[in-house]
PDB file of N, CA and C in Angstrom:
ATOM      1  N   UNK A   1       0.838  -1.181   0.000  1.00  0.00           N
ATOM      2  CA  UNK A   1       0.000   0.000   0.000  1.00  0.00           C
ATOM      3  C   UNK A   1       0.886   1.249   0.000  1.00  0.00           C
ATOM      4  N   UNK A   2       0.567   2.008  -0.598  1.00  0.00           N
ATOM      5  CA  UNK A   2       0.911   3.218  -1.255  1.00  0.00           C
ATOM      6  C   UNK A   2       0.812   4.271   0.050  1.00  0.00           C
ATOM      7  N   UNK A   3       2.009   4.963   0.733  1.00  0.00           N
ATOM      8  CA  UNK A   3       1.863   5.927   1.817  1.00  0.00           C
ATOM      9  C   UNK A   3       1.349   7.122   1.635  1.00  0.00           C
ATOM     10  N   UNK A   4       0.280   8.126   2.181  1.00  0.00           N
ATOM     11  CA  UNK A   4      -0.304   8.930   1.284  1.00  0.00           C
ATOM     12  C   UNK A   4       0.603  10.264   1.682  1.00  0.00           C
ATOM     13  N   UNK A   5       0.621  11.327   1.090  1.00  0.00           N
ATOM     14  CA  UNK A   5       1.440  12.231   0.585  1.00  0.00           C
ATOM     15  C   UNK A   5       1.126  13.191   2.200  1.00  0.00           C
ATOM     16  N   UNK A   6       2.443  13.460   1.930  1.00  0.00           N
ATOM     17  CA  UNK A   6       2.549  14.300   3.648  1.00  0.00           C
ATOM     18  C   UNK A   6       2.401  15.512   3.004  1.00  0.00           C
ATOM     19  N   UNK A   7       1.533  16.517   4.105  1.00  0.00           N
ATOM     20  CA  UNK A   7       0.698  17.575   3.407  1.00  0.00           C
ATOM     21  C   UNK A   7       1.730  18.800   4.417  1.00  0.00           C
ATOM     22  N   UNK A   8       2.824  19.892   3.371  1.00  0.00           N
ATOM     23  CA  UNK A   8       3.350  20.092   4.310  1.00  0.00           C
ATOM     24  C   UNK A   8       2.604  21.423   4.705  1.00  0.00           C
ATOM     25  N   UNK A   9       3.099  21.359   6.566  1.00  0.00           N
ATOM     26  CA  UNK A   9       2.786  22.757   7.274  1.00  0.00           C
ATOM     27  C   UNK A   9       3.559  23.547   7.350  1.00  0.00           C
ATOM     28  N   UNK A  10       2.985  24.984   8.025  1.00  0.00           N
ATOM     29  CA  UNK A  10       4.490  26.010   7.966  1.00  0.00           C
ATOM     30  C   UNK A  10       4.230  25.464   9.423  1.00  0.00           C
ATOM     31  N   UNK A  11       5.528  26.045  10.207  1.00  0.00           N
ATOM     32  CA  UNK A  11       5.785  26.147  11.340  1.00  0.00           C
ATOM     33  C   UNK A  11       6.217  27.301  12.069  1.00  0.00           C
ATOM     34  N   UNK A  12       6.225  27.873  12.887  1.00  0.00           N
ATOM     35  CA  UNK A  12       7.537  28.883  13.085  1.00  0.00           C
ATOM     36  C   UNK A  12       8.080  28.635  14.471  1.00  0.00           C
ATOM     37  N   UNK A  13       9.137  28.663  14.165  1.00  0.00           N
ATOM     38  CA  UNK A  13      10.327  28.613  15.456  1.00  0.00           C
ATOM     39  C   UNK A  13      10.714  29.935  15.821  1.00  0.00           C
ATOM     40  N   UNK A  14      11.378  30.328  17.689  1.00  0.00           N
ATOM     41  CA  UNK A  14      11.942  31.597  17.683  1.00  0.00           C
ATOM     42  C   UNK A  14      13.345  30.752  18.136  1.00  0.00           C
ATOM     43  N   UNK A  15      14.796  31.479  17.070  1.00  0.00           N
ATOM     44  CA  UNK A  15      16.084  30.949  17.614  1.00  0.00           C
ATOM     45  C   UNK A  15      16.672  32.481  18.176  1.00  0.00           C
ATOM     46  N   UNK A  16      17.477  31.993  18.547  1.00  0.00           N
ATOM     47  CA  UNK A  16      18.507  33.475  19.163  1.00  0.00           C
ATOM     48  C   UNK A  16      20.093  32.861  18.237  1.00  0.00           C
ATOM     49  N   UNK A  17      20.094  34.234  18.230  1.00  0.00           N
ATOM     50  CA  UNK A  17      21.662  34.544  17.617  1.00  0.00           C
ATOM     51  C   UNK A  17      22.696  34.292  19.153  1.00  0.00           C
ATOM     52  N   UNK A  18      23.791  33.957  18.556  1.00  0.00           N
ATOM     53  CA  UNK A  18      24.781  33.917  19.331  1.00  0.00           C
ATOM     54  C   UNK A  18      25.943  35.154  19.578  1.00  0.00           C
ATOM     55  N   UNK A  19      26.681  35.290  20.167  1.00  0.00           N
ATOM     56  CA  UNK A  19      27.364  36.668  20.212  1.00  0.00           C
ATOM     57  C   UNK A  19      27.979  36.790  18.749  1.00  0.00           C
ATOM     58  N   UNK A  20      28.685  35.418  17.795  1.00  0.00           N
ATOM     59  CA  UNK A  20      29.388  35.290  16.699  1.00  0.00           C
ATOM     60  C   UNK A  20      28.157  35.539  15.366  1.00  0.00           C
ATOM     61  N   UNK A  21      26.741  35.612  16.176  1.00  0.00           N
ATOM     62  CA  UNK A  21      25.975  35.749  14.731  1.00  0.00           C
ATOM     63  C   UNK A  21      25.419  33.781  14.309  1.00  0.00           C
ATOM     64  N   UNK A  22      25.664  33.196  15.271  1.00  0.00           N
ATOM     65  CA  UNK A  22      25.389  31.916  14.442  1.00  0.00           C
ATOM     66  C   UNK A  22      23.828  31.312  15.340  1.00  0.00           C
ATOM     67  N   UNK A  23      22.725  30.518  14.632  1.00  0.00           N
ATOM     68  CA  UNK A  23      21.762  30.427  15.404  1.00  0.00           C
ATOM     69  C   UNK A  23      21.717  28.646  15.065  1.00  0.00           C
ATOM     70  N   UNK A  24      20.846  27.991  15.604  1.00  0.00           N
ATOM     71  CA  UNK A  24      20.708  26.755  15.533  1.00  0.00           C
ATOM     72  C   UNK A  24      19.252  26.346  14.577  1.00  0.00           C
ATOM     73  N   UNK A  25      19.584  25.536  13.849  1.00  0.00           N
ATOM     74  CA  UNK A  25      18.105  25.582  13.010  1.00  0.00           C
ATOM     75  C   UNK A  25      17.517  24.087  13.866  1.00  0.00           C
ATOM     76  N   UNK A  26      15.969  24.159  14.275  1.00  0.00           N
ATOM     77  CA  UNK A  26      15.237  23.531  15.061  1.00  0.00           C
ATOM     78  C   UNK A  26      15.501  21.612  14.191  1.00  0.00           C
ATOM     79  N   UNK A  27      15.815  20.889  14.937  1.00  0.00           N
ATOM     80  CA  UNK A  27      16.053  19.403  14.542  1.00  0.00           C
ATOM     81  C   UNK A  27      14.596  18.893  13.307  1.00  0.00           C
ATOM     82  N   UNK A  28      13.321  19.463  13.936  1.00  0.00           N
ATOM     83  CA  UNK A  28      12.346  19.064  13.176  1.00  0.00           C
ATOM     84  C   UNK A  28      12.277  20.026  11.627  1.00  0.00           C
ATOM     85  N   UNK A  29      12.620  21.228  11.753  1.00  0.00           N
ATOM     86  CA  UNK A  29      13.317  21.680  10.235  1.00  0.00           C
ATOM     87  C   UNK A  29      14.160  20.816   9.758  1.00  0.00           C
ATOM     88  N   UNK A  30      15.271  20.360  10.357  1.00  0.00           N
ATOM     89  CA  UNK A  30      16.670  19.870   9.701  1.00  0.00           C
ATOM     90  C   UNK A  30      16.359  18.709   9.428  1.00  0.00           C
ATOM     91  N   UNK A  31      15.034  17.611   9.981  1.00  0.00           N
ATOM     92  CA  UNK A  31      15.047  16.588   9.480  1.00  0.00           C
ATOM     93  C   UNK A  31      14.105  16.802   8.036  1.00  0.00           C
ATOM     94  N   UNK A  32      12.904  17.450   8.238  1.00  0.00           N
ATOM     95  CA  UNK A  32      12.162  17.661   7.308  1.00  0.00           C
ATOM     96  C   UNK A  32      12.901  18.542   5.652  1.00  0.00           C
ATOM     97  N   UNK A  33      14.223  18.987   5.752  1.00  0.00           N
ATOM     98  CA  UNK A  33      14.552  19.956   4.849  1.00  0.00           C
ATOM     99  C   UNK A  33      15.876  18.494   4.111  1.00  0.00           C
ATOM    100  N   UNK A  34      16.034  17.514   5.076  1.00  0.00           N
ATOM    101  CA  UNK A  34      17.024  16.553   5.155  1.00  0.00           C
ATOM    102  C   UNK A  34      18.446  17.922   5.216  1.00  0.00           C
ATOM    103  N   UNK A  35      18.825  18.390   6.214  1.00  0.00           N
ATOM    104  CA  UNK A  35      19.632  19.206   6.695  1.00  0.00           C
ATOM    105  C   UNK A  35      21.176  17.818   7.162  1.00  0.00           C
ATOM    106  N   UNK A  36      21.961  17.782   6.728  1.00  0.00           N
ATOM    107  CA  UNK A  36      23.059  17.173   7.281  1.00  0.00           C
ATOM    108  C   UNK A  36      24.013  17.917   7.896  1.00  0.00           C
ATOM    109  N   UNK A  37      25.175  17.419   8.826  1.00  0.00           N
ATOM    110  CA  UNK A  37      26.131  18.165   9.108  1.00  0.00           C
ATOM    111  C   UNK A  37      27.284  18.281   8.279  1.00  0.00           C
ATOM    112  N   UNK A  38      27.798  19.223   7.711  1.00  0.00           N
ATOM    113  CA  UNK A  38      28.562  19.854   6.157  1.00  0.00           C
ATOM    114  C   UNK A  38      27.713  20.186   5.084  1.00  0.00           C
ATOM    115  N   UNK A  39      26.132  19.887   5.226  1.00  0.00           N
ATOM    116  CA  UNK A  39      25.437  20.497   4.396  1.00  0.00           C
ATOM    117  C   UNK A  39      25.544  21.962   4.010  1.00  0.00           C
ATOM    118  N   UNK A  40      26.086  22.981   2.450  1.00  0.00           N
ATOM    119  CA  UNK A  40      26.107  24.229   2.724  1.00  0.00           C
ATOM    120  C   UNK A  40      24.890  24.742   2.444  1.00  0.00           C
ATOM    121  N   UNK A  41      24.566  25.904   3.133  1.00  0.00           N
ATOM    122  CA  UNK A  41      23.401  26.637   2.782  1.00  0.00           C
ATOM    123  C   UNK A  41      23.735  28.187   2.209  1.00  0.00           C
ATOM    124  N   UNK A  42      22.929  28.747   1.391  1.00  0.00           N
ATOM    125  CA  UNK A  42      22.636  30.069   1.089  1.00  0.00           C
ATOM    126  C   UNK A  42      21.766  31.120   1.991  1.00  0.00           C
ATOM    127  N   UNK A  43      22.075  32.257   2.095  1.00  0.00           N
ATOM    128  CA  UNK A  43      21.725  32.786   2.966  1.00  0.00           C
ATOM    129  C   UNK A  43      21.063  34.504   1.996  1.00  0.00           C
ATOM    130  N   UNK A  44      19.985  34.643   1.980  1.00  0.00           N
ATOM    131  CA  UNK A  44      19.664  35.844   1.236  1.00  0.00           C
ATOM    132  C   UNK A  44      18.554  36.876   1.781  1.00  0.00           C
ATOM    133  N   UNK A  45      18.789  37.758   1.739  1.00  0.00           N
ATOM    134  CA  UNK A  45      18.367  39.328   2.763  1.00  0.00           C
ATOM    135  C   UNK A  45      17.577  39.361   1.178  1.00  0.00           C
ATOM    136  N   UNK A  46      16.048  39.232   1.160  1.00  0.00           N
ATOM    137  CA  UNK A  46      15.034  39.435  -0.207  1.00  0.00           C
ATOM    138  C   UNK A  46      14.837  40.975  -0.181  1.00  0.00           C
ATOM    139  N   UNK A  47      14.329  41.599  -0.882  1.00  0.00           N
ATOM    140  CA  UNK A  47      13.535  42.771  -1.257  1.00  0.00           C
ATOM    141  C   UNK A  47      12.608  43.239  -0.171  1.00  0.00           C
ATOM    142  N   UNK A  48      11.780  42.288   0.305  1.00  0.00           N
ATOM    143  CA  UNK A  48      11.141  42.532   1.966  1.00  0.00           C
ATOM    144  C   UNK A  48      12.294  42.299   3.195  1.00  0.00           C
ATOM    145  N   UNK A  49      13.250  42.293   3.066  1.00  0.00           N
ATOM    146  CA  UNK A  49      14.289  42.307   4.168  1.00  0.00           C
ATOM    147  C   UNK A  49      13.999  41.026   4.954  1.00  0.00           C
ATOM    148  N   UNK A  50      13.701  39.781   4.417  1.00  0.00           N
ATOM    149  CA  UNK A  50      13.319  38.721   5.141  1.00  0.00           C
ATOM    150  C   UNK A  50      14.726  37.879   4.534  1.00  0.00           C
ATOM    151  N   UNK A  51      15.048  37.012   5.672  1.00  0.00           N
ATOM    152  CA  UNK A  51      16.284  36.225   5.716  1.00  0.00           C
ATOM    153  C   UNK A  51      15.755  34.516   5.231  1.00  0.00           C
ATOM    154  N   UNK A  52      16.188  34.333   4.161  1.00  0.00           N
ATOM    155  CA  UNK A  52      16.081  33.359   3.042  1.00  0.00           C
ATOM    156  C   UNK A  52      17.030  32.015   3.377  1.00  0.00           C
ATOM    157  N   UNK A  53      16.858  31.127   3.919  1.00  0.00           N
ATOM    158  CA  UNK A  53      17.792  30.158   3.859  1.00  0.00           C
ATOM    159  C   UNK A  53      17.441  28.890   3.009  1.00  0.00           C
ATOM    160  N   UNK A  54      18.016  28.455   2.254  1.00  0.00           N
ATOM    161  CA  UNK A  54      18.205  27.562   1.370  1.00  0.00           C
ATOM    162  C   UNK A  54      19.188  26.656   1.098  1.00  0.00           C
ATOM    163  N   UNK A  55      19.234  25.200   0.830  1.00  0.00           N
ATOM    164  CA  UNK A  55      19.958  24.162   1.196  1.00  0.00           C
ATOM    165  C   UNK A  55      20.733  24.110  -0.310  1.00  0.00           C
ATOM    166  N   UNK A  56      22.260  24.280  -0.454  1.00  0.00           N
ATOM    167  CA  UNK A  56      22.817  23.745  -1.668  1.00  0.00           C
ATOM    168  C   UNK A  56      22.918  22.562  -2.123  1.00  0.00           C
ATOM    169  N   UNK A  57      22.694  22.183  -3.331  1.00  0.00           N
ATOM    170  CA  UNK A  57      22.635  20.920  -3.362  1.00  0.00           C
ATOM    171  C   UNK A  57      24.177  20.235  -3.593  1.00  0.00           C
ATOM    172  N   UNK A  58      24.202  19.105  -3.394  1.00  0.00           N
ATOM    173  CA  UNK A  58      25.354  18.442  -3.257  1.00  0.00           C
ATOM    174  C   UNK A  58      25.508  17.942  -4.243  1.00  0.00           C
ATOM    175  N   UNK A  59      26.818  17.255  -4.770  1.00  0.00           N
ATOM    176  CA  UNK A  59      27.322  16.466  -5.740  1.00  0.00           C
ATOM    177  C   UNK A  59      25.925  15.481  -5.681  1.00  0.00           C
ATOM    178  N   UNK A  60      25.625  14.224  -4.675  1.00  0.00           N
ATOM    179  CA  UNK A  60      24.816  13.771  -4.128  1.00  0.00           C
ATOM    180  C   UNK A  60      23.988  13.372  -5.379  1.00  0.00           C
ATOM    181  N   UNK A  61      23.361  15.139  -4.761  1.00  0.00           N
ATOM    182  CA  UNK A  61      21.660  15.532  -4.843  1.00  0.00           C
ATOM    183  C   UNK A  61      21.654  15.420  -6.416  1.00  0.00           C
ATOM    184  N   UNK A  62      22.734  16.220  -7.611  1.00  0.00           N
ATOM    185  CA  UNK A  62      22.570  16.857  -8.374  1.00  0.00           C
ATOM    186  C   UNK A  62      23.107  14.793  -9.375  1.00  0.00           C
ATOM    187  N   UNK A  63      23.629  13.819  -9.149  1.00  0.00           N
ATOM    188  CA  UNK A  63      24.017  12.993  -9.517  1.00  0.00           C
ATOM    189  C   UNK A  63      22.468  12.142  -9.408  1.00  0.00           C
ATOM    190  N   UNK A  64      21.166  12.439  -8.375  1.00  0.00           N
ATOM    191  CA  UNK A  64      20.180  11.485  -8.121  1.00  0.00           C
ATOM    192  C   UNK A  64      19.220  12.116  -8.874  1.00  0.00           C
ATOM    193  N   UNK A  65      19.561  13.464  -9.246  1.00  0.00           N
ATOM    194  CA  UNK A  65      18.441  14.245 -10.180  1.00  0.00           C
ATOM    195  C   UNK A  65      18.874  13.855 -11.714  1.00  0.00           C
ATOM    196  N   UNK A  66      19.982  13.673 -11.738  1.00  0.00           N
ATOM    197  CA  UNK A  66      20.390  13.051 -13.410  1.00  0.00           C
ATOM    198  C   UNK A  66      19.997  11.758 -13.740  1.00  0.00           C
ATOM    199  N   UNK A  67      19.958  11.388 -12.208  1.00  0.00           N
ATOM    200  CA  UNK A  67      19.487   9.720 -12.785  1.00  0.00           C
ATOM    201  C   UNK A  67      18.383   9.664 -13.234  1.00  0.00           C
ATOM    202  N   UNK A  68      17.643  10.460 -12.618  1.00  0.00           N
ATOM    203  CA  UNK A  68      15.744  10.326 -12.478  1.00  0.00           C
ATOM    204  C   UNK A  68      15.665  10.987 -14.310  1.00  0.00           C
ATOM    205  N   UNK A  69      16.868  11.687 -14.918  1.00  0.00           N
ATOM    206  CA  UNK A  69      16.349  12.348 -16.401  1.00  0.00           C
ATOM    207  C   UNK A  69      16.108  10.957 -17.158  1.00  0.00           C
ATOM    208  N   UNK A  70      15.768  11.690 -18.361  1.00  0.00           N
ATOM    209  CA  UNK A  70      15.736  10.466 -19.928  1.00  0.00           C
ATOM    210  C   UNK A  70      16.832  10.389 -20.474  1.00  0.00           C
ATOM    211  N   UNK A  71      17.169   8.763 -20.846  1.00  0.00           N
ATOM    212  CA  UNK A  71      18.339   8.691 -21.550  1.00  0.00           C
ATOM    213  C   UNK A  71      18.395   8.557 -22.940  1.00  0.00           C
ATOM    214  N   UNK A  72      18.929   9.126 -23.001  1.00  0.00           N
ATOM    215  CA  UNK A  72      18.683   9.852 -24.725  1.00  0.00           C
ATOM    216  C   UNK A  72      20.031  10.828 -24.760  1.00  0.00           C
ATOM    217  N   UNK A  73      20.341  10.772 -26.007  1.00  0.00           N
ATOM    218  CA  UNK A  73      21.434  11.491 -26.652  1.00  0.00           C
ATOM    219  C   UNK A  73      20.744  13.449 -26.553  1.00  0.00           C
ATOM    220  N   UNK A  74      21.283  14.468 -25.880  1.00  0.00           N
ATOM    221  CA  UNK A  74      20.752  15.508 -26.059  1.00  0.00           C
ATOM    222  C   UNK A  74      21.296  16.303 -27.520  1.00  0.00           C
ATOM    223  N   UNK A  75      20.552  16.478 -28.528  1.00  0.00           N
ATOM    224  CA  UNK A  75      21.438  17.379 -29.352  1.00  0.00           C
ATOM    225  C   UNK A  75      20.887  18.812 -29.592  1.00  0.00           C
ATOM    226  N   UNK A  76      22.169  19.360 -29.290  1.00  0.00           N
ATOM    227  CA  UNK A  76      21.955  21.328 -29.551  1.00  0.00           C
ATOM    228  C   UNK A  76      21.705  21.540 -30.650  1.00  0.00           C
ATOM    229  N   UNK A  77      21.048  22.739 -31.045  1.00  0.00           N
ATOM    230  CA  UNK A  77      21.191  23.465 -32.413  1.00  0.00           C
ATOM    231  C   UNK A  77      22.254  24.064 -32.076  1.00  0.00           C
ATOM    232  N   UNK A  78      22.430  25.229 -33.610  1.00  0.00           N
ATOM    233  CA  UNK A  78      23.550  25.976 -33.805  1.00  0.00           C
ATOM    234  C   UNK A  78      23.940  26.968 -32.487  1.00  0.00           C
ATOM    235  N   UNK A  79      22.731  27.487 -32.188  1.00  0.00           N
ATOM    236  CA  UNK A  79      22.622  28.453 -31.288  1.00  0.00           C
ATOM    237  C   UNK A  79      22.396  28.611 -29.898  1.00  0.00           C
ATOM    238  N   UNK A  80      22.764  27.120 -29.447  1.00  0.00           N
ATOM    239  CA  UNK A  80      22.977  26.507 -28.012  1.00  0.00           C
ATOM    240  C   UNK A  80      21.703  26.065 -27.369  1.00  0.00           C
ATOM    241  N   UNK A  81      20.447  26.000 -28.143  1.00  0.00           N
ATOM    242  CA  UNK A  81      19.595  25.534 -27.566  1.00  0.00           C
ATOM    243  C   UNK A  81      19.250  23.762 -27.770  1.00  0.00           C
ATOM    244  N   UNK A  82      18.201  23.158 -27.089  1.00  0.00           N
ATOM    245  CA  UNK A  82      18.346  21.571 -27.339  1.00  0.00           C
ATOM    246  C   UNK A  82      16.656  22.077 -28.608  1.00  0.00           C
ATOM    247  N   UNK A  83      17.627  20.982 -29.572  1.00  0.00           N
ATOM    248  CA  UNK A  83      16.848  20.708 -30.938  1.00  0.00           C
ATOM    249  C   UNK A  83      15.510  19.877 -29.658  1.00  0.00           C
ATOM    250  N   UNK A  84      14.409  20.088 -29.794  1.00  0.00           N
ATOM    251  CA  UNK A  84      13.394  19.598 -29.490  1.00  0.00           C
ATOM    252  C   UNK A  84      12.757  18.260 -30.431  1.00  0.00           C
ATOM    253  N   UNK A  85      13.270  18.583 -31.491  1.00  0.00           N
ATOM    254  CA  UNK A  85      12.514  17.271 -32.342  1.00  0.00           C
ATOM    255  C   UNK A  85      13.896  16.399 -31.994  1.00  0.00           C
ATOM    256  N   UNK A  86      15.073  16.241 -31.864  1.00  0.00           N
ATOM    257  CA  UNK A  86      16.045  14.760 -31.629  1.00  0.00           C
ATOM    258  C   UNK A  86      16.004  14.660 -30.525  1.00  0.00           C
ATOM    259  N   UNK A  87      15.508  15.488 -29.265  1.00  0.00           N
ATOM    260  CA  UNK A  87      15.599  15.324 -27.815  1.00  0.00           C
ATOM    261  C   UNK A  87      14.242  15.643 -27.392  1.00  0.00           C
ATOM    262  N   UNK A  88      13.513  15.029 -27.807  1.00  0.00           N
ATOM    263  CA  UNK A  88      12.033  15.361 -26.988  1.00  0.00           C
ATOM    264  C   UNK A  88      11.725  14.673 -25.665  1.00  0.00           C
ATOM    265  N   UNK A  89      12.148  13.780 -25.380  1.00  0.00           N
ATOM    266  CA  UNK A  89      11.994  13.233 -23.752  1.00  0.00           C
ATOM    267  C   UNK A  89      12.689  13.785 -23.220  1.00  0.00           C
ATOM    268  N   UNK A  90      14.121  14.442 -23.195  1.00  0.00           N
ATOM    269  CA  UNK A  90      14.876  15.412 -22.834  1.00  0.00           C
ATOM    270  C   UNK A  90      14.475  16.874 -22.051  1.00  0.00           C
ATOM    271  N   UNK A  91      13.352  17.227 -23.000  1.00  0.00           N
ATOM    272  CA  UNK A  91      12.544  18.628 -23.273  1.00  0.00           C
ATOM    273  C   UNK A  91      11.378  18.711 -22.426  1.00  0.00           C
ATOM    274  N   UNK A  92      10.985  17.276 -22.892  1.00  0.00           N
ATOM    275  CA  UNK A  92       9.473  17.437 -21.817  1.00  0.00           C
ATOM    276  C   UNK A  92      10.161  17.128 -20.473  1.00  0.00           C
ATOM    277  N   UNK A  93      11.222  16.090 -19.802  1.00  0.00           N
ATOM    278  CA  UNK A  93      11.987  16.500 -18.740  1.00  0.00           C
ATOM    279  C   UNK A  93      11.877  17.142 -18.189  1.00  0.00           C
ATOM    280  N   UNK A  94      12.856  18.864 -18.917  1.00  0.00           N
ATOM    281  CA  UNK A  94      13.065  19.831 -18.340  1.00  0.00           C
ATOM    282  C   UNK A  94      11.749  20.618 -18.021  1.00  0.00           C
ATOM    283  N   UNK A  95      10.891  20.172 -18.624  1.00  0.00           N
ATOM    284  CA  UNK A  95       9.639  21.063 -18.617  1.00  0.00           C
ATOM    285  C   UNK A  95       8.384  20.804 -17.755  1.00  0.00           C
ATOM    286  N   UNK A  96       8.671  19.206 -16.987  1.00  0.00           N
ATOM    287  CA  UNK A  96       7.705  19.057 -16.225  1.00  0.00           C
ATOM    288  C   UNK A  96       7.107  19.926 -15.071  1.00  0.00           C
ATOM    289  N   UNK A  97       8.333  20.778 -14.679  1.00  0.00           N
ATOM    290  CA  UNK A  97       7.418  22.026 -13.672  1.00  0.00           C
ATOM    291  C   UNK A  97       7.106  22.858 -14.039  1.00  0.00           C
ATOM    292  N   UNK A  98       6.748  23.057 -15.054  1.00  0.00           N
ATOM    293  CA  UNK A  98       6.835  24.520 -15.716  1.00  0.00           C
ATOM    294  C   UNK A  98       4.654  24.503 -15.932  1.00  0.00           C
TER     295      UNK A  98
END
């Protein structure tokens, strides 16, 4: 049987800064975000002055997302884009979130 889809919530946590500026991110974030220790993150001050943290992806991550593509030969046109008619599983790929 098929596990049914975890519906996610926001949460909010309050952390405190440390005298060096460093805060602790809550264990139930770090498991839910899959947070490891040497994991790097990005850190970005948005347009509303809200503090953005985001998980880089790893060799890992970016080697389990290639697997999941279509295997198929990709071929470019002249002008660096992928020819859509010799790479069409390729295309619709890239395009499934869109």
């Amino acid at each position: 049987m098929k596990k049914p889809e975890q519906i996610p919530t926001t949460k909010t946590y309050e952390v405190k800064l440390s005298n060096k500026g460093q805060m602790v991110i809550p264990a139930e974030i770090r498991k839910q975000a899959d947070l490891k220790t040497g994991d790097t993150l990005q850190v970005t001050l948005n347009e509303n002055n809200e503090i953005v943290l985001q998980k880089i992806p790893t060799a890992a991550d970016w080697a389990n997302l290639v697997a999941e593509g279509p295997v198929e030969d990709v071929v470019f046109k002249a002008d660096g884009t992928v020819d859509e008619t010799k790479s069409p599983n390729f295309v619709a790929w890239m395009n499934e979130d869109k």
